[in-house]
PDB file of N, CA and C in Angstrom:
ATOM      1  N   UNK A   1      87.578  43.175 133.178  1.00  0.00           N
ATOM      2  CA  UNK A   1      87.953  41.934 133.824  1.00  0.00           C
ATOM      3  C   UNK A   1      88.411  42.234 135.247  1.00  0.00           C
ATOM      4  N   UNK A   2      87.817  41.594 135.972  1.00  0.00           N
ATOM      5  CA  UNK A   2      88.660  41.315 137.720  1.00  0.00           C
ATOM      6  C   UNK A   2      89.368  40.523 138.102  1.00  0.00           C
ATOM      7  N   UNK A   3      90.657  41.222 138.715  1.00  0.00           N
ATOM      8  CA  UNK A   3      91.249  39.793 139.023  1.00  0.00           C
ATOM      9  C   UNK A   3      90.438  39.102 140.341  1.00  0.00           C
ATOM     10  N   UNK A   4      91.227  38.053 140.297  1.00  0.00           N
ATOM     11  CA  UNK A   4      90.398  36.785 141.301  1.00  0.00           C
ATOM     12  C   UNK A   4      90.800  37.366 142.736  1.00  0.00           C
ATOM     13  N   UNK A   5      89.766  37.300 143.740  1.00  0.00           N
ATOM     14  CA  UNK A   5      89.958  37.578 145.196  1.00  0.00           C
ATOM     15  C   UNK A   5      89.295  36.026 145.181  1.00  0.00           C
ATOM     16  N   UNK A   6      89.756  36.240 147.013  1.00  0.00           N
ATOM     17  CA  UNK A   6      89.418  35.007 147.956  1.00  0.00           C
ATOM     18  C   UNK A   6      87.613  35.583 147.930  1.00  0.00           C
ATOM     19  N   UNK A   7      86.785  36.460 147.771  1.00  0.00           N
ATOM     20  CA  UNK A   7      85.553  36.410 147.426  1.00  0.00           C
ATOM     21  C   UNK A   7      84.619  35.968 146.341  1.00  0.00           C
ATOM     22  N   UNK A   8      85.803  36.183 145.640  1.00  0.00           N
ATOM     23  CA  UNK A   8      84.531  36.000 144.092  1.00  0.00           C
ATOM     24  C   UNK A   8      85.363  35.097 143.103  1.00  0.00           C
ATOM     25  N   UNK A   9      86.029  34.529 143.530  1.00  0.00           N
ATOM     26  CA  UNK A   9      86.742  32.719 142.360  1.00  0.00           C
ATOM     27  C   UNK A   9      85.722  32.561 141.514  1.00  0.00           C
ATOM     28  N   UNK A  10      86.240  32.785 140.095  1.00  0.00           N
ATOM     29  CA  UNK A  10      86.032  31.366 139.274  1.00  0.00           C
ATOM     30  C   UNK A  10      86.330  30.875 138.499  1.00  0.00           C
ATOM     31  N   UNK A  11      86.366  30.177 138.166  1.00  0.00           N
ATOM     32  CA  UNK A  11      87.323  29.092 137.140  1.00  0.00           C
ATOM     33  C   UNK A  11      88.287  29.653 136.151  1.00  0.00           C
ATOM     34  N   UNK A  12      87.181  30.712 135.097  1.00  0.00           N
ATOM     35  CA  UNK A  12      87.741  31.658 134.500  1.00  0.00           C
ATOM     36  C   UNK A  12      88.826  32.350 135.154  1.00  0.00           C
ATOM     37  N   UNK A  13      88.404  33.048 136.186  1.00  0.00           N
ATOM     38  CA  UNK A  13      89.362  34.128 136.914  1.00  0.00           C
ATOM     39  C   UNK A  13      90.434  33.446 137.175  1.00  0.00           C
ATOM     40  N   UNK A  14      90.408  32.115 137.780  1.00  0.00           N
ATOM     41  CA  UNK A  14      91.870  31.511 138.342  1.00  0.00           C
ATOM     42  C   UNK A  14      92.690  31.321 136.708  1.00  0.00           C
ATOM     43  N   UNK A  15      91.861  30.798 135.807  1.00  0.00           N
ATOM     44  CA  UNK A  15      92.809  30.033 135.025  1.00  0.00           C
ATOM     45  C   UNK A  15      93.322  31.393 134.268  1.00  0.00           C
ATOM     46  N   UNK A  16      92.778  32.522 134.089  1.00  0.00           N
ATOM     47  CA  UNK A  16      93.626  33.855 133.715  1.00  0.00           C
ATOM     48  C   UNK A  16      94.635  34.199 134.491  1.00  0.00           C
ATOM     49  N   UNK A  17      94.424  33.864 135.833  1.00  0.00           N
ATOM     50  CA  UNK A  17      95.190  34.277 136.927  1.00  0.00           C
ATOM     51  C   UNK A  17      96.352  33.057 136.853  1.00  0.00           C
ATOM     52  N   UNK A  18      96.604  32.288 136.354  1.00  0.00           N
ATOM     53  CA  UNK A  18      97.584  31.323 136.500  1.00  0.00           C
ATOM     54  C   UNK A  18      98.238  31.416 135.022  1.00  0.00           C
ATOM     55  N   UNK A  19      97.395  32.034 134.285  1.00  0.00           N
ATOM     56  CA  UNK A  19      98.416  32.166 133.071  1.00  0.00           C
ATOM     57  C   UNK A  19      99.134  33.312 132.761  1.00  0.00           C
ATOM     58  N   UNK A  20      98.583  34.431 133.904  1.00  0.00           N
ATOM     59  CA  UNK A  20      99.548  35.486 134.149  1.00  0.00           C
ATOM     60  C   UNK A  20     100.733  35.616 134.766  1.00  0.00           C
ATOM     61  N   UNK A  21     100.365  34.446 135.850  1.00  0.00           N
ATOM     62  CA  UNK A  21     101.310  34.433 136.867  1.00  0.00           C
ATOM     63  C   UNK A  21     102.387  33.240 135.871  1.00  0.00           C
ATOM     64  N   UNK A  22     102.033  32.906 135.233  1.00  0.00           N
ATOM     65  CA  UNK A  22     103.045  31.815 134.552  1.00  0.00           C
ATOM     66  C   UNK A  22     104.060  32.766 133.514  1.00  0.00           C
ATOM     67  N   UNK A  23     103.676  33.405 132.660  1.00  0.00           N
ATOM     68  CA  UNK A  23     103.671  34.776 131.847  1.00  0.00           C
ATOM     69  C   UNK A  23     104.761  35.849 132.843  1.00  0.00           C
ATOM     70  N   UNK A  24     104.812  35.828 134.063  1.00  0.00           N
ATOM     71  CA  UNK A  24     105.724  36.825 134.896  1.00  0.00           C
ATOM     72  C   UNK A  24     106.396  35.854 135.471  1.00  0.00           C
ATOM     73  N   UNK A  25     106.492  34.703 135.517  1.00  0.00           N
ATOM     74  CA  UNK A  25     107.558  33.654 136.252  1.00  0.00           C
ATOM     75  C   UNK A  25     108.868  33.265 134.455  1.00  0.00           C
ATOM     76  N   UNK A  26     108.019  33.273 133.772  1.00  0.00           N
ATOM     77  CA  UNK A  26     109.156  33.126 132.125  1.00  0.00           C
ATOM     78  C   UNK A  26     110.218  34.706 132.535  1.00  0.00           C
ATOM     79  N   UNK A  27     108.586  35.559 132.359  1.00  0.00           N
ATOM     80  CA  UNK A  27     110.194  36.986 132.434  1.00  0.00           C
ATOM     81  C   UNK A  27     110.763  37.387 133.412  1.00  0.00           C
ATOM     82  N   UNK A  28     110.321  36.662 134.878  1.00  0.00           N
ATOM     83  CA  UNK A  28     111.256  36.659 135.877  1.00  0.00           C
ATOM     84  C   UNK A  28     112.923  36.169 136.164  1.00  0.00           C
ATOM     85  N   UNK A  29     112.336  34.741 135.389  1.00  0.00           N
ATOM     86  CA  UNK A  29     113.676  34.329 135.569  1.00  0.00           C
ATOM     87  C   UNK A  29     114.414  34.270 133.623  1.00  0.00           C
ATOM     88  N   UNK A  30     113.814  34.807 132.704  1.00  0.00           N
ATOM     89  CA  UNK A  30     115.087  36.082 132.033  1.00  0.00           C
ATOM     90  C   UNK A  30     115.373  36.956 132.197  1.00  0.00           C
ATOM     91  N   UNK A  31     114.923  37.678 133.432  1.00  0.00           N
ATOM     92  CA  UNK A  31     115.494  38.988 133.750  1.00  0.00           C
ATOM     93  C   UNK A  31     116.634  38.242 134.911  1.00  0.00           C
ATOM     94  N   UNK A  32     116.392  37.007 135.479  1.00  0.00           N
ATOM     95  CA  UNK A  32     117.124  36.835 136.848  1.00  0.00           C
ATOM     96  C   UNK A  32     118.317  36.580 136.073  1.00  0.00           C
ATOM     97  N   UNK A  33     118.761  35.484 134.993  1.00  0.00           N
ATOM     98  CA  UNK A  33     119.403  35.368 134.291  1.00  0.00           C
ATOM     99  C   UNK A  33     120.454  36.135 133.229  1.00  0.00           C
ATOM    100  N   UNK A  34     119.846  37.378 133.073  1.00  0.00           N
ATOM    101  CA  UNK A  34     120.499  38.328 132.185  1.00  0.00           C
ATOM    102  C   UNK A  34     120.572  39.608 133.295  1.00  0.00           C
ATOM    103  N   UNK A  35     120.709  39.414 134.846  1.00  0.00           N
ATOM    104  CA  UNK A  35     120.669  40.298 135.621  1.00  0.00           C
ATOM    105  C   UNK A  35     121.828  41.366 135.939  1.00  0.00           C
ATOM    106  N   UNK A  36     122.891  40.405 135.975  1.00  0.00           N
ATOM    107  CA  UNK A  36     124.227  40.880 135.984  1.00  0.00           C
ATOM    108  C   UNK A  36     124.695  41.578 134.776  1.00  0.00           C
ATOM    109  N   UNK A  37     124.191  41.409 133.504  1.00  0.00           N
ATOM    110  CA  UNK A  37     124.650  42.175 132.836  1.00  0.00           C
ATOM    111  C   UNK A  37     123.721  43.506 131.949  1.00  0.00           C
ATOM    112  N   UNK A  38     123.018  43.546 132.755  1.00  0.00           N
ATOM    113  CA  UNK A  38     121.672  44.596 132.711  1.00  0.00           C
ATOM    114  C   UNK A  38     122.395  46.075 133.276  1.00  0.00           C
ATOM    115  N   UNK A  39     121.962  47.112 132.280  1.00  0.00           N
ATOM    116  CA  UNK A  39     122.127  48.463 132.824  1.00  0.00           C
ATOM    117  C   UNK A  39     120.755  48.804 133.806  1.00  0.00           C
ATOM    118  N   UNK A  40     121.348  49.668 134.201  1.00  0.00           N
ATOM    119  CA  UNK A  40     120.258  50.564 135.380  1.00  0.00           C
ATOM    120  C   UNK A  40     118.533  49.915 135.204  1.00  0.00           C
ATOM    121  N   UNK A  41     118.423  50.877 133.540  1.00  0.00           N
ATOM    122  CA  UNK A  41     117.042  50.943 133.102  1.00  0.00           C
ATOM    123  C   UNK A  41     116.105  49.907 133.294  1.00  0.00           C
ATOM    124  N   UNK A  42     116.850  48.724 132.778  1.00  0.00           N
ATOM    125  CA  UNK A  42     116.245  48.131 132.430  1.00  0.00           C
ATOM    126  C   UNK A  42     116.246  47.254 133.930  1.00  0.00           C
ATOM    127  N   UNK A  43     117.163  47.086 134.971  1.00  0.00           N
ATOM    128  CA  UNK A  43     116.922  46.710 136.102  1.00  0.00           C
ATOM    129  C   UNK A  43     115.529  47.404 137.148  1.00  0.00           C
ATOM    130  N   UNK A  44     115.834  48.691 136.843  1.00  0.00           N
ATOM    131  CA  UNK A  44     114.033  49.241 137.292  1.00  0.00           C
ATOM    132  C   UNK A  44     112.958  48.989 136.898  1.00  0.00           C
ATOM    133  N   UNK A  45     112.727  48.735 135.811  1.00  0.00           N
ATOM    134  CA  UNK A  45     111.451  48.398 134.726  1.00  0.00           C
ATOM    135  C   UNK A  45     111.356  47.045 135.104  1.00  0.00           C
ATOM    136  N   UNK A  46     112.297  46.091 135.306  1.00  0.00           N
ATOM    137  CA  UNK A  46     111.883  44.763 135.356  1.00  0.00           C
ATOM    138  C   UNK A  46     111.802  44.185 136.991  1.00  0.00           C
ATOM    139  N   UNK A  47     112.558  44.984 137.767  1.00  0.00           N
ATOM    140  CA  UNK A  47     111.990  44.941 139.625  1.00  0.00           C
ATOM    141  C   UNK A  47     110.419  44.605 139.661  1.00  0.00           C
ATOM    142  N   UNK A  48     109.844  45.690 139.331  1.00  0.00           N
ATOM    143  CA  UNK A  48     108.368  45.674 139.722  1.00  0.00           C
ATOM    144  C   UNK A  48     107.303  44.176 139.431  1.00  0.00           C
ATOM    145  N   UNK A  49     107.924  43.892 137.691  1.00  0.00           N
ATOM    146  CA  UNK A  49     107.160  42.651 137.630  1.00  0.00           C
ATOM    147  C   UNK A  49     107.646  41.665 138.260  1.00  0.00           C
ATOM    148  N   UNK A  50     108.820  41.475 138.903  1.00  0.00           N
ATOM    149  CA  UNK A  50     109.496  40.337 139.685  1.00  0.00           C
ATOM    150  C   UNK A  50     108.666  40.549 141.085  1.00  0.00           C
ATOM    151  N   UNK A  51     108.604  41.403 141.438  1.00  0.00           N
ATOM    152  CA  UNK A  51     107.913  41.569 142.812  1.00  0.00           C
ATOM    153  C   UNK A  51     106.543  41.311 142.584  1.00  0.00           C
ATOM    154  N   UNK A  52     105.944  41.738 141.850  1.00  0.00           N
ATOM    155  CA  UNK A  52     104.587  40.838 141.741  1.00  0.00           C
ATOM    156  C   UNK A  52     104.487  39.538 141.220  1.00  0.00           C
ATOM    157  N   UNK A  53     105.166  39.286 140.329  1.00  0.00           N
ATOM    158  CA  UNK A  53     105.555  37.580 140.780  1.00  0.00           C
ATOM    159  C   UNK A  53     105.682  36.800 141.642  1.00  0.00           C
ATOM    160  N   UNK A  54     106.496  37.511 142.564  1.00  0.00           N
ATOM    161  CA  UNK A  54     106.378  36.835 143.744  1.00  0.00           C
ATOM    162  C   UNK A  54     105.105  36.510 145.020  1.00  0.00           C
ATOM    163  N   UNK A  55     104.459  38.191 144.717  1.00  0.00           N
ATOM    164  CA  UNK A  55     103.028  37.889 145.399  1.00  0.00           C
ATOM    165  C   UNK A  55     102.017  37.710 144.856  1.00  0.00           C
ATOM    166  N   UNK A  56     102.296  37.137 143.769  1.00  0.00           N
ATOM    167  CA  UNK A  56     101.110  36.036 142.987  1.00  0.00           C
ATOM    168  C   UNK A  56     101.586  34.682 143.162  1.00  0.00           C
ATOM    169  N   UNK A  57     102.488  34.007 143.814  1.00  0.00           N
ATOM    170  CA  UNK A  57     103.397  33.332 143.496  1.00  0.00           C
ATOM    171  C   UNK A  57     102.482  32.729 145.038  1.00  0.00           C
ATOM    172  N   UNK A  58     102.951  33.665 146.106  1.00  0.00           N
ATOM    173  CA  UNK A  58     102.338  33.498 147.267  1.00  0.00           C
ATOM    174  C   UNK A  58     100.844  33.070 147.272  1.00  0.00           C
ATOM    175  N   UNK A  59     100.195  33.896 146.535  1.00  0.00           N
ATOM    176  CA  UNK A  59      98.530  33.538 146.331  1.00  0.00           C
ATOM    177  C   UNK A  59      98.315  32.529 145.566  1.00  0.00           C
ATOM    178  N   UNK A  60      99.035  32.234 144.498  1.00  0.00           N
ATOM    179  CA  UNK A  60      98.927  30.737 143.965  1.00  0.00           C
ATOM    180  C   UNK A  60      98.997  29.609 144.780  1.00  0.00           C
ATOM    181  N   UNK A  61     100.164  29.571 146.113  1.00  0.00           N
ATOM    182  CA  UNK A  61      99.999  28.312 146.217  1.00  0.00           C
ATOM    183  C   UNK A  61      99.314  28.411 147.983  1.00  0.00           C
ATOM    184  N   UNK A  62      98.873  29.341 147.991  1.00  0.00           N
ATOM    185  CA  UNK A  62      97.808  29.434 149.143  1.00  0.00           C
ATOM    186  C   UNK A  62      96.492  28.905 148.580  1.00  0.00           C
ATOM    187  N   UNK A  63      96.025  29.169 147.274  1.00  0.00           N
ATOM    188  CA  UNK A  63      94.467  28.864 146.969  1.00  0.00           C
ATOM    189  C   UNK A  63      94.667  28.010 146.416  1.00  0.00           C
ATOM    190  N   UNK A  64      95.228  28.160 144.439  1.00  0.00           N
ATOM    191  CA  UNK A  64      94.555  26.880 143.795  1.00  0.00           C
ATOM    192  C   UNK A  64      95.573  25.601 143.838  1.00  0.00           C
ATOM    193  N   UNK A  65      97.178  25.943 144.564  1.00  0.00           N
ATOM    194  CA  UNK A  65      97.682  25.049 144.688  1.00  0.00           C
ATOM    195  C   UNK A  65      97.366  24.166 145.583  1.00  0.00           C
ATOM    196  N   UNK A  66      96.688  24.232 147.042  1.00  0.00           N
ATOM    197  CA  UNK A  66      96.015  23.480 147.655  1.00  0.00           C
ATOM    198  C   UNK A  66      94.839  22.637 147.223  1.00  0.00           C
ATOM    199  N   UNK A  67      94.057  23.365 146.203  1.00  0.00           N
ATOM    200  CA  UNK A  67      93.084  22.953 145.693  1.00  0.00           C
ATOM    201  C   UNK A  67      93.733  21.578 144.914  1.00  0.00           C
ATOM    202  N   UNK A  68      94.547  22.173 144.222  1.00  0.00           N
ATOM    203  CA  UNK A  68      95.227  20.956 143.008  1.00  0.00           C
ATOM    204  C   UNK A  68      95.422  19.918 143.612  1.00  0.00           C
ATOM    205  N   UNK A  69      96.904  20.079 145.029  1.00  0.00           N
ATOM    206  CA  UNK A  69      97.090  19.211 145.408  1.00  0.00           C
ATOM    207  C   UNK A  69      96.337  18.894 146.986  1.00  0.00           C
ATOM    208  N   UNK A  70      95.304  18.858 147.088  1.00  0.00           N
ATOM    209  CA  UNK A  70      94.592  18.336 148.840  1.00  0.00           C
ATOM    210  C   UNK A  70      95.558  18.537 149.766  1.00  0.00           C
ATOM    211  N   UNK A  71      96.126  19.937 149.783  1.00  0.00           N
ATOM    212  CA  UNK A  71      96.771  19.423 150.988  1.00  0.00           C
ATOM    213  C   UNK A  71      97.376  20.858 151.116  1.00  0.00           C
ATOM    214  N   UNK A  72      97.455  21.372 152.646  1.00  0.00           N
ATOM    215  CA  UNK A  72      97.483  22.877 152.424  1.00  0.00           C
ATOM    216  C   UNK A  72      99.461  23.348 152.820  1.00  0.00           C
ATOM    217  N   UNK A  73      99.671  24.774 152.579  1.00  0.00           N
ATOM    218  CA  UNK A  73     101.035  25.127 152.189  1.00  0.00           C
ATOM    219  C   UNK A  73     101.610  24.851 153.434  1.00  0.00           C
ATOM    220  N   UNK A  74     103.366  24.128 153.633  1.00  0.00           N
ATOM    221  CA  UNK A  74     103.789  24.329 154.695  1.00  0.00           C
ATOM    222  C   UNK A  74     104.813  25.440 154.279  1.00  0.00           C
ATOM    223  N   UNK A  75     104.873  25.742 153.382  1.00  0.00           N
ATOM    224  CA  UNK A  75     106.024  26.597 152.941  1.00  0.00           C
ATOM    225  C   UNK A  75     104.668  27.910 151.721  1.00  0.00           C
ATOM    226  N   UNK A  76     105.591  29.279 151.954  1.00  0.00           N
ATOM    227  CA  UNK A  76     105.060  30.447 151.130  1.00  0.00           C
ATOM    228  C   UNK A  76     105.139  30.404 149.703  1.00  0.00           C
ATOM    229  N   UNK A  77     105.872  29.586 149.003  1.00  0.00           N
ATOM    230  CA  UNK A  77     105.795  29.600 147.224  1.00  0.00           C
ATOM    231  C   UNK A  77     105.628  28.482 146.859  1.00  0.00           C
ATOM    232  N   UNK A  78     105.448  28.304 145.410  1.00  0.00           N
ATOM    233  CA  UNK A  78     104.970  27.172 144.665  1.00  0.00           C
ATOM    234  C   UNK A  78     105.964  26.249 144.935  1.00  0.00           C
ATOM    235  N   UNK A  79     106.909  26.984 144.627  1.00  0.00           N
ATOM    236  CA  UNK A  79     108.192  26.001 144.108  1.00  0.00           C
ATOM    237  C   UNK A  79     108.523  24.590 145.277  1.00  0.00           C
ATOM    238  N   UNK A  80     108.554  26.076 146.551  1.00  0.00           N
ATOM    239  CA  UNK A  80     108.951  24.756 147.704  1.00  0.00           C
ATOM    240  C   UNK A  80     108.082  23.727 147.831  1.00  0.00           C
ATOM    241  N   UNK A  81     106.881  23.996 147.442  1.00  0.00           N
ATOM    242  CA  UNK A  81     105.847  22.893 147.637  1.00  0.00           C
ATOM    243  C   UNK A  81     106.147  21.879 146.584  1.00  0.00           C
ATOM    244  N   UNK A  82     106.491  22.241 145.276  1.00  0.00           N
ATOM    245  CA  UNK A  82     106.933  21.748 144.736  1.00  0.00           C
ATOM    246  C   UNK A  82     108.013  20.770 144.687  1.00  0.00           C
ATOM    247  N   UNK A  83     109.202  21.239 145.415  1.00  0.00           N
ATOM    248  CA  UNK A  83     110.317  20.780 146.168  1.00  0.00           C
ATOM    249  C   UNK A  83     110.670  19.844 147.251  1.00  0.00           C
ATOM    250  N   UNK A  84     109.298  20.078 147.625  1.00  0.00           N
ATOM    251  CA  UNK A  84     108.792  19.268 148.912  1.00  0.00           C
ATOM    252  C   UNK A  84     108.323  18.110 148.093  1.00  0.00           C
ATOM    253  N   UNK A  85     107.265  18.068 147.862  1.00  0.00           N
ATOM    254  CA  UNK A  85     106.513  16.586 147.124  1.00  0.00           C
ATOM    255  C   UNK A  85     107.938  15.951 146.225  1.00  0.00           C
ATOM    256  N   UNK A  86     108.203  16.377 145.492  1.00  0.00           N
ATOM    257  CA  UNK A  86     109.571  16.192 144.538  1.00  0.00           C
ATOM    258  C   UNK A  86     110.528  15.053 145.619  1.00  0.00           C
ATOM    259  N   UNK A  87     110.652  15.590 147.071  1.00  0.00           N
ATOM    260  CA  UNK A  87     111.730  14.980 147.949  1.00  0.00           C
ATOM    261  C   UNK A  87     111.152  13.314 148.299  1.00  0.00           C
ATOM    262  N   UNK A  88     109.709  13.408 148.300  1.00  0.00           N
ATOM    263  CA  UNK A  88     109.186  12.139 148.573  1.00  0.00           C
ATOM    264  C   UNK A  88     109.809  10.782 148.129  1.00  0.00           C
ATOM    265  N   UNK A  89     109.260  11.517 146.380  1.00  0.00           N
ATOM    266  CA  UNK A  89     109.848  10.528 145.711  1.00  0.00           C
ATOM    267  C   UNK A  89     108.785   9.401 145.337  1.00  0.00           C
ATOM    268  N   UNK A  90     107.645   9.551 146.388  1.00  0.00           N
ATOM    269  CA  UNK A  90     106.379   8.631 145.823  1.00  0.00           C
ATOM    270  C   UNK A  90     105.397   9.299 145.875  1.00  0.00           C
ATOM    271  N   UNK A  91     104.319   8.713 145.271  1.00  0.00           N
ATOM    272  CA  UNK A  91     102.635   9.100 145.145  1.00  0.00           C
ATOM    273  C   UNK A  91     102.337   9.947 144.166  1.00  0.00           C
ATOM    274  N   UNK A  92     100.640  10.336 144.043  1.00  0.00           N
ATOM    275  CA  UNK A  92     100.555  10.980 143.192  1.00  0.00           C
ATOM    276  C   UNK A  92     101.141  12.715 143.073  1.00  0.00           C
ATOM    277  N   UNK A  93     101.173  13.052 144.254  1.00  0.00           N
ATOM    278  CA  UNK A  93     101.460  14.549 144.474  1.00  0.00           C
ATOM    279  C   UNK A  93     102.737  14.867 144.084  1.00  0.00           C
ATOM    280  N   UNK A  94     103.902  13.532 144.410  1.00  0.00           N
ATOM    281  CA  UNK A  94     105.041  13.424 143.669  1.00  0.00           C
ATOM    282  C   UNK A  94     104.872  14.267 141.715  1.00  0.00           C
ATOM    283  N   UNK A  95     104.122  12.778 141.632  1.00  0.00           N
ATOM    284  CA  UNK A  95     104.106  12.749 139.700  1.00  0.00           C
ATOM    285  C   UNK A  95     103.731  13.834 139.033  1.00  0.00           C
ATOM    286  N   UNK A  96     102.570  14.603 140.084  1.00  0.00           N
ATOM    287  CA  UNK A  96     102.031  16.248 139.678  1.00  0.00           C
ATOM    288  C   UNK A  96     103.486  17.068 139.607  1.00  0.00           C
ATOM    289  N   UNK A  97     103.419  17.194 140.331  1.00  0.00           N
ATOM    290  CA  UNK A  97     104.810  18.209 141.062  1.00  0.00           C
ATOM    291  C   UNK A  97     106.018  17.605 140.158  1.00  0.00           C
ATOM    292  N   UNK A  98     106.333  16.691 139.113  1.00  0.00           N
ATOM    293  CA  UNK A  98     107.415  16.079 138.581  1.00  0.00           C
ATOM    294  C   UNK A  98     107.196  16.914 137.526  1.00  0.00           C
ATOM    295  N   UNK A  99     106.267  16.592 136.549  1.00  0.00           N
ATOM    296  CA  UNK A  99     105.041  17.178 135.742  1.00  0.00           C
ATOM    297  C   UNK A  99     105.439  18.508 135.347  1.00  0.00           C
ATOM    298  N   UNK A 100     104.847  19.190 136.380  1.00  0.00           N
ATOM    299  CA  UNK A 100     104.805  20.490 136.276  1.00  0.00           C
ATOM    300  C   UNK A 100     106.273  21.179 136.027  1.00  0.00           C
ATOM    301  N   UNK A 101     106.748  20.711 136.948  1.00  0.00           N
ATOM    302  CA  UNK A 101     108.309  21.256 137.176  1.00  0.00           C
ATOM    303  C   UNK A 101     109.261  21.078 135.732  1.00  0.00           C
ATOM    304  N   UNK A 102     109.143  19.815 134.762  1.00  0.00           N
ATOM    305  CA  UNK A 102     109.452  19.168 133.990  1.00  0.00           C
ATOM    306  C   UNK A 102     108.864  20.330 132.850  1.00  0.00           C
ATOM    307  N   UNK A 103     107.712  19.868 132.694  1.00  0.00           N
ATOM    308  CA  UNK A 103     106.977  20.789 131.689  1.00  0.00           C
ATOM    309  C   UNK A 103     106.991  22.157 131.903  1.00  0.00           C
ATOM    310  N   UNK A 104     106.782  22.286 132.840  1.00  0.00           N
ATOM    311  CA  UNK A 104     106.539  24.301 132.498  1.00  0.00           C
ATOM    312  C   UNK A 104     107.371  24.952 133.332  1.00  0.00           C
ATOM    313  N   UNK A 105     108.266  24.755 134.280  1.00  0.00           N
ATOM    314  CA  UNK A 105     109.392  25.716 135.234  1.00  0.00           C
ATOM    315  C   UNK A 105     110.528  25.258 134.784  1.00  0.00           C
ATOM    316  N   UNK A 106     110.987  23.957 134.831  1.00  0.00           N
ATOM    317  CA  UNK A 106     112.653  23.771 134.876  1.00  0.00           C
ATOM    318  C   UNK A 106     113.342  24.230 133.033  1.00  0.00           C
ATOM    319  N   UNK A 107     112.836  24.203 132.280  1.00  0.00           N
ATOM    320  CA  UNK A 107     112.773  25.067 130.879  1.00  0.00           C
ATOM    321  C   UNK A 107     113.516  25.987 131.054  1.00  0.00           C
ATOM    322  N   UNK A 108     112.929  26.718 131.723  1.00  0.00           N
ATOM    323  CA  UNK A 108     112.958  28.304 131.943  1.00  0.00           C
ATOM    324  C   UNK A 108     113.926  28.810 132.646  1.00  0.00           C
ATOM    325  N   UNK A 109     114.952  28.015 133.574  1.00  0.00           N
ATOM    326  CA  UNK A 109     115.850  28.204 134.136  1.00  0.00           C
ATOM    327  C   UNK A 109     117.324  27.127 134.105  1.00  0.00           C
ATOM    328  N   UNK A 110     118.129  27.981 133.814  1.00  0.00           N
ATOM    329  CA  UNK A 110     119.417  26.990 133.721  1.00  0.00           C
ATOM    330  C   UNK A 110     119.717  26.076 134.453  1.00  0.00           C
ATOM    331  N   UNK A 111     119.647  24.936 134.432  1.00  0.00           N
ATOM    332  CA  UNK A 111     120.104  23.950 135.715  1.00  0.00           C
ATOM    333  C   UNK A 111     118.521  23.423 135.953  1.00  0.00           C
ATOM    334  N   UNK A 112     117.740  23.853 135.900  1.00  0.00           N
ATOM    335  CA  UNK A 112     116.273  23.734 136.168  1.00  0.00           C
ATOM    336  C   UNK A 112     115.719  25.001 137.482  1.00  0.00           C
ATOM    337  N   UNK A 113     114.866  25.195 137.244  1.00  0.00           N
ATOM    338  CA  UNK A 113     114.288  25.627 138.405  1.00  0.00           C
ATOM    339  C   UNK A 113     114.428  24.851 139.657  1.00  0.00           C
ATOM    340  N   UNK A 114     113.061  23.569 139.723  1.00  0.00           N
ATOM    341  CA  UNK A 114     112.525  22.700 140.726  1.00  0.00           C
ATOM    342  C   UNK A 114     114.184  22.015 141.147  1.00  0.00           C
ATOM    343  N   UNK A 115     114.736  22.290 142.501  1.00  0.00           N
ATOM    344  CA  UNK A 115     115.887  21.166 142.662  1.00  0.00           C
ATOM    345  C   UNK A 115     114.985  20.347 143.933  1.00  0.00           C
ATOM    346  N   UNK A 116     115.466  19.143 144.252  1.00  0.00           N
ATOM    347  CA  UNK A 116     114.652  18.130 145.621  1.00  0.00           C
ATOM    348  C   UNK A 116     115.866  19.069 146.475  1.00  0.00           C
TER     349      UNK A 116
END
């Protein structure tokens, strides 16, 4: 399997690629959460996948998050884009971005992830 470049997309590749990157955003933020009371070990072992989280995080909402929502990044991660539409308060890009945040990020973090 390859992962997805800006050369060779496709459908397959993204939607593996978004369920990985979804898959390292859950154990990102239980490692962010159980951080403070983490020994050494396990703070090294779990750095690395946080950092690639983050630059999948970046490539997500450079490609298929533009794609999703028509409209390209003013900000480097999902979230703010997320955060952003969220502040509107209207339209459809709102209700996506409500959606998402609702269903699959704010779960995962105490207080929620997505704040406006």
């Amino acid at each position: 399997m390859n992962l997805p470049t800006l050369f060779s997309p496709g459908v397959i590749d993204w939607t593996i690629y978004t369920y990985l990157f979804y898959l390292l955003f859950i154990l990102t933020m239980a490692t962010k959460a159980a951080w403070p009371t983490l020994a050494l070990l396990p703070k090294v072992l779990l750095a690395p996948p946080a950092i690639v989280a983050v630059l999948m995080d970046v490539v997500f909402n450079l490609i298929p998050a533009t794609v999703i929502f028509v409209d390209w990044p003013r900000e480097w991660l999902f979230t703010q884009r997320l955060n952003r539409y969220e502040a509107k308060d209207t339209g459809w890009r709102y209700r996506v971005a409500l959606w998402i945040c609702k269903t699959f990020l704010n779960p995962f973090q105490q207080g929620g992830h997505c704040t406006k």
